[in-house]
PDB file of N, CA and C in Angstrom:
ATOM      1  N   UNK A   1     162.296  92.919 104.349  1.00  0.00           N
ATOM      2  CA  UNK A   1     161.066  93.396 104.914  1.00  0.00           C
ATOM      3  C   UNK A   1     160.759  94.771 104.326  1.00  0.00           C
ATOM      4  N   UNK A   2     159.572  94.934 103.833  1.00  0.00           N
ATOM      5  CA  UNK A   2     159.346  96.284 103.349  1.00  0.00           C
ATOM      6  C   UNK A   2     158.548  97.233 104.157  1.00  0.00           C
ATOM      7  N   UNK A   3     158.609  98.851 103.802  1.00  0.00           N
ATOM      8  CA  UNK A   3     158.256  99.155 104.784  1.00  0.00           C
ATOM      9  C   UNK A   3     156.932  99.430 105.182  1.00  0.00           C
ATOM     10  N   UNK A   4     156.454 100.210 106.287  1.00  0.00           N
ATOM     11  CA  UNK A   4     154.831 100.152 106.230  1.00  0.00           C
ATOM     12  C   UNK A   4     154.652 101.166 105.908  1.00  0.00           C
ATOM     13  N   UNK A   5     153.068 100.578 104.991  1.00  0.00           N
ATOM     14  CA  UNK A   5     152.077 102.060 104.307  1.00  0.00           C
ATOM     15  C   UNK A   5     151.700 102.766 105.201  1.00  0.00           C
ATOM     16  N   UNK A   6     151.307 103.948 105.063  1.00  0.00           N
ATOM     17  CA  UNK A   6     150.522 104.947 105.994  1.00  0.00           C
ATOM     18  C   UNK A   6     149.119 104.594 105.723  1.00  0.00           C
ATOM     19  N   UNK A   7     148.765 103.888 106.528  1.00  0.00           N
ATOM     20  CA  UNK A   7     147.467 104.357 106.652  1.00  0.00           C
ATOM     21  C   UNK A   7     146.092 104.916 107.703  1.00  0.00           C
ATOM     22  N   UNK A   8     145.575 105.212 106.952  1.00  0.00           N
ATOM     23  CA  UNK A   8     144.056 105.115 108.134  1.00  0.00           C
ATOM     24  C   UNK A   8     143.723 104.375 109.150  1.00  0.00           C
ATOM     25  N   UNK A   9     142.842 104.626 110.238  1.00  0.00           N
ATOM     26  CA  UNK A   9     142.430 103.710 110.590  1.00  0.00           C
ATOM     27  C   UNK A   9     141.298 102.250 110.129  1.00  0.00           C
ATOM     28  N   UNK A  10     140.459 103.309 109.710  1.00  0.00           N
ATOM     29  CA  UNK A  10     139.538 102.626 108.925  1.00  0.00           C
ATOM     30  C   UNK A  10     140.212 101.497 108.088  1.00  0.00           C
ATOM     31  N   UNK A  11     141.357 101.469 107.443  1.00  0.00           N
ATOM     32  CA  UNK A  11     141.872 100.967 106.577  1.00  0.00           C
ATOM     33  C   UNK A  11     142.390 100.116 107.376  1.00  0.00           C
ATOM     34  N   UNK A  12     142.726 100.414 108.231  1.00  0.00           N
ATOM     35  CA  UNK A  12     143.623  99.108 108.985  1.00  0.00           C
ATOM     36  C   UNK A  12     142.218  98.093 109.789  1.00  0.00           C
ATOM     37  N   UNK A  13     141.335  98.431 110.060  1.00  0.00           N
ATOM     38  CA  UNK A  13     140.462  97.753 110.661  1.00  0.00           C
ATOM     39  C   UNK A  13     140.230  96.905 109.303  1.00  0.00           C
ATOM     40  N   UNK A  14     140.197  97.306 108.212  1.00  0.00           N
ATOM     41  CA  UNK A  14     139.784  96.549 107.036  1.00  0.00           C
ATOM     42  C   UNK A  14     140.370  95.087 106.410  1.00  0.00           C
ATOM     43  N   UNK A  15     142.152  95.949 106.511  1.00  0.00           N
ATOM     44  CA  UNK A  15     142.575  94.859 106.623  1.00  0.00           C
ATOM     45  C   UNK A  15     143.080  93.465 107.970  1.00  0.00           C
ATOM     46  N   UNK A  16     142.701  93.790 108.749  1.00  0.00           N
ATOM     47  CA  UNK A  16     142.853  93.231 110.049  1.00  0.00           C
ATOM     48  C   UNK A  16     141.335  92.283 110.118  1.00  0.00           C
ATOM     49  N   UNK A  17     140.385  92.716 108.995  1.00  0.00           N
ATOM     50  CA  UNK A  17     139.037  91.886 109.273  1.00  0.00           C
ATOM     51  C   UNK A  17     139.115  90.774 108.007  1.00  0.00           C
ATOM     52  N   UNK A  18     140.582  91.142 107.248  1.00  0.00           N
ATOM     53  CA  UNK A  18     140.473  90.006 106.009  1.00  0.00           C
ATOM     54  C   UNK A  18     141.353  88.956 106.863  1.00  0.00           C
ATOM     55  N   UNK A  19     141.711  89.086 107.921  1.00  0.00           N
ATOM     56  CA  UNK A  19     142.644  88.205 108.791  1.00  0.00           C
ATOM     57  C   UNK A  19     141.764  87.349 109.576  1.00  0.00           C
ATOM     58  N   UNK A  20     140.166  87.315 109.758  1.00  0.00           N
ATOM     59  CA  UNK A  20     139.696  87.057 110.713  1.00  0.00           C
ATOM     60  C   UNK A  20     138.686  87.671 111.881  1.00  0.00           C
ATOM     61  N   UNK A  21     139.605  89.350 111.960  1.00  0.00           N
ATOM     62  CA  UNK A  21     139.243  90.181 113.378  1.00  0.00           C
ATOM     63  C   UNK A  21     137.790  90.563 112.874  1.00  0.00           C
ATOM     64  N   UNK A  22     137.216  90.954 114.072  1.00  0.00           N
ATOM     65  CA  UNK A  22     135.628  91.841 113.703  1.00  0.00           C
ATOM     66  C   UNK A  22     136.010  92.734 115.025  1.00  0.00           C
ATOM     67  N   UNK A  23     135.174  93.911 114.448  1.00  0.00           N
ATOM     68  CA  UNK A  23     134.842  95.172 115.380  1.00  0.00           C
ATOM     69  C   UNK A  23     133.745  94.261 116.471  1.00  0.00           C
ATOM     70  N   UNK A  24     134.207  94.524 117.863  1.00  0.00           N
ATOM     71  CA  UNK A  24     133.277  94.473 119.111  1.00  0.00           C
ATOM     72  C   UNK A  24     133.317  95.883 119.498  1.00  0.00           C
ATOM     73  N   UNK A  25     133.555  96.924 119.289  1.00  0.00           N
ATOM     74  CA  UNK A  25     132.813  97.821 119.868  1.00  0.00           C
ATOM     75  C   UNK A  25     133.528  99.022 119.539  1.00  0.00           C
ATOM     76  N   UNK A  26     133.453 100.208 119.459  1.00  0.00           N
ATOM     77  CA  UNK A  26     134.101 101.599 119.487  1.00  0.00           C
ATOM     78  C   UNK A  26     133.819 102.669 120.536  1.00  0.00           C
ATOM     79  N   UNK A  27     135.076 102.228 121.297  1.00  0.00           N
ATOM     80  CA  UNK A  27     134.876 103.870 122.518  1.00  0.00           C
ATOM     81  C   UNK A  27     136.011 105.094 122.101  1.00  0.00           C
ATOM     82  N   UNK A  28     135.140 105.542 122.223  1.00  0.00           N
ATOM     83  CA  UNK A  28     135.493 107.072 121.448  1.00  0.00           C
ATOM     84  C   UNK A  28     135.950 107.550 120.198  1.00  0.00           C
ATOM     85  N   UNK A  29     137.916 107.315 119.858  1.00  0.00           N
ATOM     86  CA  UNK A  29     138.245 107.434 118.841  1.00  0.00           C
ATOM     87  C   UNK A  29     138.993 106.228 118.616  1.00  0.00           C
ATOM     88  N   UNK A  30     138.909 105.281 119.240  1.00  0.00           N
ATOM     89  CA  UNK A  30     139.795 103.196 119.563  1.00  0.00           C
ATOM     90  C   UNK A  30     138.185 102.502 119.239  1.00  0.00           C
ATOM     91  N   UNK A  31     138.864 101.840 117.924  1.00  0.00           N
ATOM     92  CA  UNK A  31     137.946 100.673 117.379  1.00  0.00           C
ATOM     93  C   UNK A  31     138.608  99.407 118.427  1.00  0.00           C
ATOM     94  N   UNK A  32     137.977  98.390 119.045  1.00  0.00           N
ATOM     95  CA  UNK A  32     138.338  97.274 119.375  1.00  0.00           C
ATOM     96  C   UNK A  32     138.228  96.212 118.717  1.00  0.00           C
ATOM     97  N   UNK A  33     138.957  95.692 118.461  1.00  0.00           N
ATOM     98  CA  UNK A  33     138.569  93.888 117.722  1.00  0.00           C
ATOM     99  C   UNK A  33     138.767  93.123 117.944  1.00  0.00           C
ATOM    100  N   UNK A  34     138.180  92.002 118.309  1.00  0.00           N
ATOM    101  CA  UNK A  34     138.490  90.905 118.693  1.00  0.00           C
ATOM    102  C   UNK A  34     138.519  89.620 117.279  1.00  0.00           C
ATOM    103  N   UNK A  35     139.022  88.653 117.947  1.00  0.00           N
ATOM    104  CA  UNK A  35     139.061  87.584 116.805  1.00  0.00           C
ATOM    105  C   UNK A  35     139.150  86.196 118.134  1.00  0.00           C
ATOM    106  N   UNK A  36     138.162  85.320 117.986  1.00  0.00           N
ATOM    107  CA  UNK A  36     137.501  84.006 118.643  1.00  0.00           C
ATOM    108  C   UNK A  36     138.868  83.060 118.325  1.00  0.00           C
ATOM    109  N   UNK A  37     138.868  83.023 119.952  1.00  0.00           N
ATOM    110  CA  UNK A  37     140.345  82.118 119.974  1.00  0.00           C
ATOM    111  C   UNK A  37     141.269  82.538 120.598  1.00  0.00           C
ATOM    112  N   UNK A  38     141.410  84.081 120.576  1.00  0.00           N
ATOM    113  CA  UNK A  38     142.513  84.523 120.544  1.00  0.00           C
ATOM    114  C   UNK A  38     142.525  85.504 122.050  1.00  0.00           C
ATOM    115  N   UNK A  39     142.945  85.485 122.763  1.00  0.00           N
ATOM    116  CA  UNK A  39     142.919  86.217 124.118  1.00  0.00           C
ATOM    117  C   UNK A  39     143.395  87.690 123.997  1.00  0.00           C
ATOM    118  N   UNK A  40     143.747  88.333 123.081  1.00  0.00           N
ATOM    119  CA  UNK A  40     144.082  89.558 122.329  1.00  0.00           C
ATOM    120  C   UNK A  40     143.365  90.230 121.910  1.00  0.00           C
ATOM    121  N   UNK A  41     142.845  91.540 122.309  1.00  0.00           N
ATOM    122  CA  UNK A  41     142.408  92.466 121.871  1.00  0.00           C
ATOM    123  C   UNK A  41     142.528  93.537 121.156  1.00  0.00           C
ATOM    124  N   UNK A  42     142.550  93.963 119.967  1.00  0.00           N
ATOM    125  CA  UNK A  42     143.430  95.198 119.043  1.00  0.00           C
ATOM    126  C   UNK A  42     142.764  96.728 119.607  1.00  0.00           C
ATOM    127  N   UNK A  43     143.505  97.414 119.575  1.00  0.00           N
ATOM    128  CA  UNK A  43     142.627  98.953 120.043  1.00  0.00           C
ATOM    129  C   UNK A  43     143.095  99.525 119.140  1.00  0.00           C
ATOM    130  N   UNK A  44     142.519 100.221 118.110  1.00  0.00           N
ATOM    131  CA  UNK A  44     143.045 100.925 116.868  1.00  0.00           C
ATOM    132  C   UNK A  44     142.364 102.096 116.598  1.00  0.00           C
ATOM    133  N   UNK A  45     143.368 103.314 116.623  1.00  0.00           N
ATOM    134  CA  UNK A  45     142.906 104.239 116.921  1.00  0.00           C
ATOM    135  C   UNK A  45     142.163 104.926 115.612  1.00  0.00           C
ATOM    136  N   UNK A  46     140.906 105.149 115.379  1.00  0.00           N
ATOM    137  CA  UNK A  46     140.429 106.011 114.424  1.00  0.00           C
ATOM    138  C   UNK A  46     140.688 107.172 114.418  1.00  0.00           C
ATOM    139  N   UNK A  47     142.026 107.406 113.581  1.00  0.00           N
ATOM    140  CA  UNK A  47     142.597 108.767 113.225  1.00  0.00           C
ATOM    141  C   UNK A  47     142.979 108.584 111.455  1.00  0.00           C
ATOM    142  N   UNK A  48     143.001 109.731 110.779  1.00  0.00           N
ATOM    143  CA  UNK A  48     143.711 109.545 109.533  1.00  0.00           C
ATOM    144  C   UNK A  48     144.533 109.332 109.205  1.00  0.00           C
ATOM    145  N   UNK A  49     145.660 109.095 110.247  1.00  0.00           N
ATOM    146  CA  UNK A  49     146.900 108.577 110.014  1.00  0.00           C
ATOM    147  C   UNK A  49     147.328 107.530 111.241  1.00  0.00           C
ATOM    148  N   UNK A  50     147.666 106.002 111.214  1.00  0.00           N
ATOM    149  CA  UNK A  50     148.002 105.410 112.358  1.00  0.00           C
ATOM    150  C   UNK A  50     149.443 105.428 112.170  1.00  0.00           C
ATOM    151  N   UNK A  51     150.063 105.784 113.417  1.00  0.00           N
ATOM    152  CA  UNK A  51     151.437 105.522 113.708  1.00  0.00           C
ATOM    153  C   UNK A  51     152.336 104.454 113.501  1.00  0.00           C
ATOM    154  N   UNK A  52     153.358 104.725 112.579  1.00  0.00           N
ATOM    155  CA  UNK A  52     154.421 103.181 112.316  1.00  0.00           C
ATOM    156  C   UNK A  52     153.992 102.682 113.654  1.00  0.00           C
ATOM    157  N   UNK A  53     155.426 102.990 114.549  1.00  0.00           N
ATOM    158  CA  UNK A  53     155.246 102.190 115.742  1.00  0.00           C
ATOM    159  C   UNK A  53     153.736 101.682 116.367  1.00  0.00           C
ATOM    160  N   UNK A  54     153.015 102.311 116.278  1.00  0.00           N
ATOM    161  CA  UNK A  54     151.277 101.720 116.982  1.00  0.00           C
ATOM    162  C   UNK A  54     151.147 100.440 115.600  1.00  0.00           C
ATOM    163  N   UNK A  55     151.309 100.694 114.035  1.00  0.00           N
ATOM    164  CA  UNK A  55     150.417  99.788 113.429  1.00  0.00           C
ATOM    165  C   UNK A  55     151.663  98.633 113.911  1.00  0.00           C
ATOM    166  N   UNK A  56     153.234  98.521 113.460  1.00  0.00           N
ATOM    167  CA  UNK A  56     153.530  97.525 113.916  1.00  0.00           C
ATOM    168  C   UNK A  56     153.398  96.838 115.670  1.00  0.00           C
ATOM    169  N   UNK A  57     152.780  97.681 116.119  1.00  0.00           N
ATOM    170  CA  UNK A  57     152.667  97.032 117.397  1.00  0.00           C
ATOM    171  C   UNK A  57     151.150  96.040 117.499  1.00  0.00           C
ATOM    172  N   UNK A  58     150.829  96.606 116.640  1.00  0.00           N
ATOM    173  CA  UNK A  58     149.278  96.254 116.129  1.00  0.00           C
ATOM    174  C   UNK A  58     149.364  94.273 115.504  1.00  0.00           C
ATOM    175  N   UNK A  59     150.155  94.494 114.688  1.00  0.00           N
ATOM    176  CA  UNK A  59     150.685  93.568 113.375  1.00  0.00           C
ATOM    177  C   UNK A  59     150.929  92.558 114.501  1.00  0.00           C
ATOM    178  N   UNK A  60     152.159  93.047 115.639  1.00  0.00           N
ATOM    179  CA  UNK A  60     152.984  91.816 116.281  1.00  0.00           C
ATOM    180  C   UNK A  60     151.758  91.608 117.046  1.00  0.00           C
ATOM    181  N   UNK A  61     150.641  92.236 117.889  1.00  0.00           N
ATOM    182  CA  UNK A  61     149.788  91.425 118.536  1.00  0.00           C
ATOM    183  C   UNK A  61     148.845  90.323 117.485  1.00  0.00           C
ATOM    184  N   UNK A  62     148.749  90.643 116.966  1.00  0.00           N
ATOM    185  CA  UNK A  62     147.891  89.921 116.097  1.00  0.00           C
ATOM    186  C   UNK A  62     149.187  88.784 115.128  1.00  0.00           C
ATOM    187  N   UNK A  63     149.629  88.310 116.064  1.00  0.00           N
ATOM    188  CA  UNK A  63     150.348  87.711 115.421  1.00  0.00           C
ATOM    189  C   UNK A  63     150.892  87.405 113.891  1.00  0.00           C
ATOM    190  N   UNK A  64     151.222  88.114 113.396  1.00  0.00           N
ATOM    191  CA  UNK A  64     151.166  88.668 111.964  1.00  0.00           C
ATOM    192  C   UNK A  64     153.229  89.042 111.778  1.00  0.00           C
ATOM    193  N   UNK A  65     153.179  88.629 110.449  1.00  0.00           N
ATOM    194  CA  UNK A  65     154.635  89.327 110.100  1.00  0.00           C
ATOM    195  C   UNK A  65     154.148  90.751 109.480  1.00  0.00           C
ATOM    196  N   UNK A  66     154.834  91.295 109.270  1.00  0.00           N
ATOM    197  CA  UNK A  66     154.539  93.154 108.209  1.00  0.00           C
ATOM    198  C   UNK A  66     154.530  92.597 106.665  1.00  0.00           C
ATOM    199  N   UNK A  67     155.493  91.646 106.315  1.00  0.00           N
ATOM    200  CA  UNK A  67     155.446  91.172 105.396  1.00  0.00           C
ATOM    201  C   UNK A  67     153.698  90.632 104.654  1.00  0.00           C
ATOM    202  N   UNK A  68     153.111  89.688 105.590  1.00  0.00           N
ATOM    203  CA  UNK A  68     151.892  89.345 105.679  1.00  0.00           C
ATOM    204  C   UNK A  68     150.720  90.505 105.726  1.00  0.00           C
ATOM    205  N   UNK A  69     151.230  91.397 106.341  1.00  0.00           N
ATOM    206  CA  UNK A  69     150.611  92.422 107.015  1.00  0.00           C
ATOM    207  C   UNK A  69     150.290  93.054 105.342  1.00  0.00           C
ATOM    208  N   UNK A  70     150.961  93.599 104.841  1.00  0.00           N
ATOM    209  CA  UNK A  70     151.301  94.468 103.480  1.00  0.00           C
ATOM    210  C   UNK A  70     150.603  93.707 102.264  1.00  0.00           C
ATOM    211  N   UNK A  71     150.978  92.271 102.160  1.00  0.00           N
ATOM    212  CA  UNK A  71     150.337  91.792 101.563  1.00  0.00           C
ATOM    213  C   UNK A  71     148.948  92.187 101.190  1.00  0.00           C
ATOM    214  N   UNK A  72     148.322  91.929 102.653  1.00  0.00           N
ATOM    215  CA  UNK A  72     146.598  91.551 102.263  1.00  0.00           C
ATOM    216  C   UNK A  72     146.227  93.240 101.853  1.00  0.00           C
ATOM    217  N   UNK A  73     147.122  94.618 101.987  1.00  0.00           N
ATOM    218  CA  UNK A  73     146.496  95.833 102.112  1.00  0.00           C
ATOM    219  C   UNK A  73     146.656  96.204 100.555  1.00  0.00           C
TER     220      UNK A  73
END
């Protein structure tokens, strides 16, 4: 397993929308996304840097390996 990139938020909403997800809405500095089907909601924080632990917590809701995850970025 390799490890995770640092990234953005923006960036992670990006790749999380080649998976499927779309933005439903932004309160405050938490993009939300949903993806049809799925009873899971992502809250991703728009900052310049997202947290290992937050993006893999991100990855496992969205049912995703890191492996997969890394791929599409």
């Amino acid at each position: 397993m390799a490890g995770l990139p640092t990234l953005s938020g923006q960036e992670v909403v990006r790749v999380f929308e080649s998976f499927g997800w779309s933005v439903a809405r932004q309160r405050g500095s938490h993009i939300i996304m949903t993806k049809e089907h799925e009873n899971v909601t992502l809250s991703i924080p728009n900052h310049r840097e997202v947290a290992k632990g937050t993006l893999r917590s991100l990855i496992r809701s969205a049912n995703l390996t890191v492996d997969e995850f890394i791929a599409a970025v």
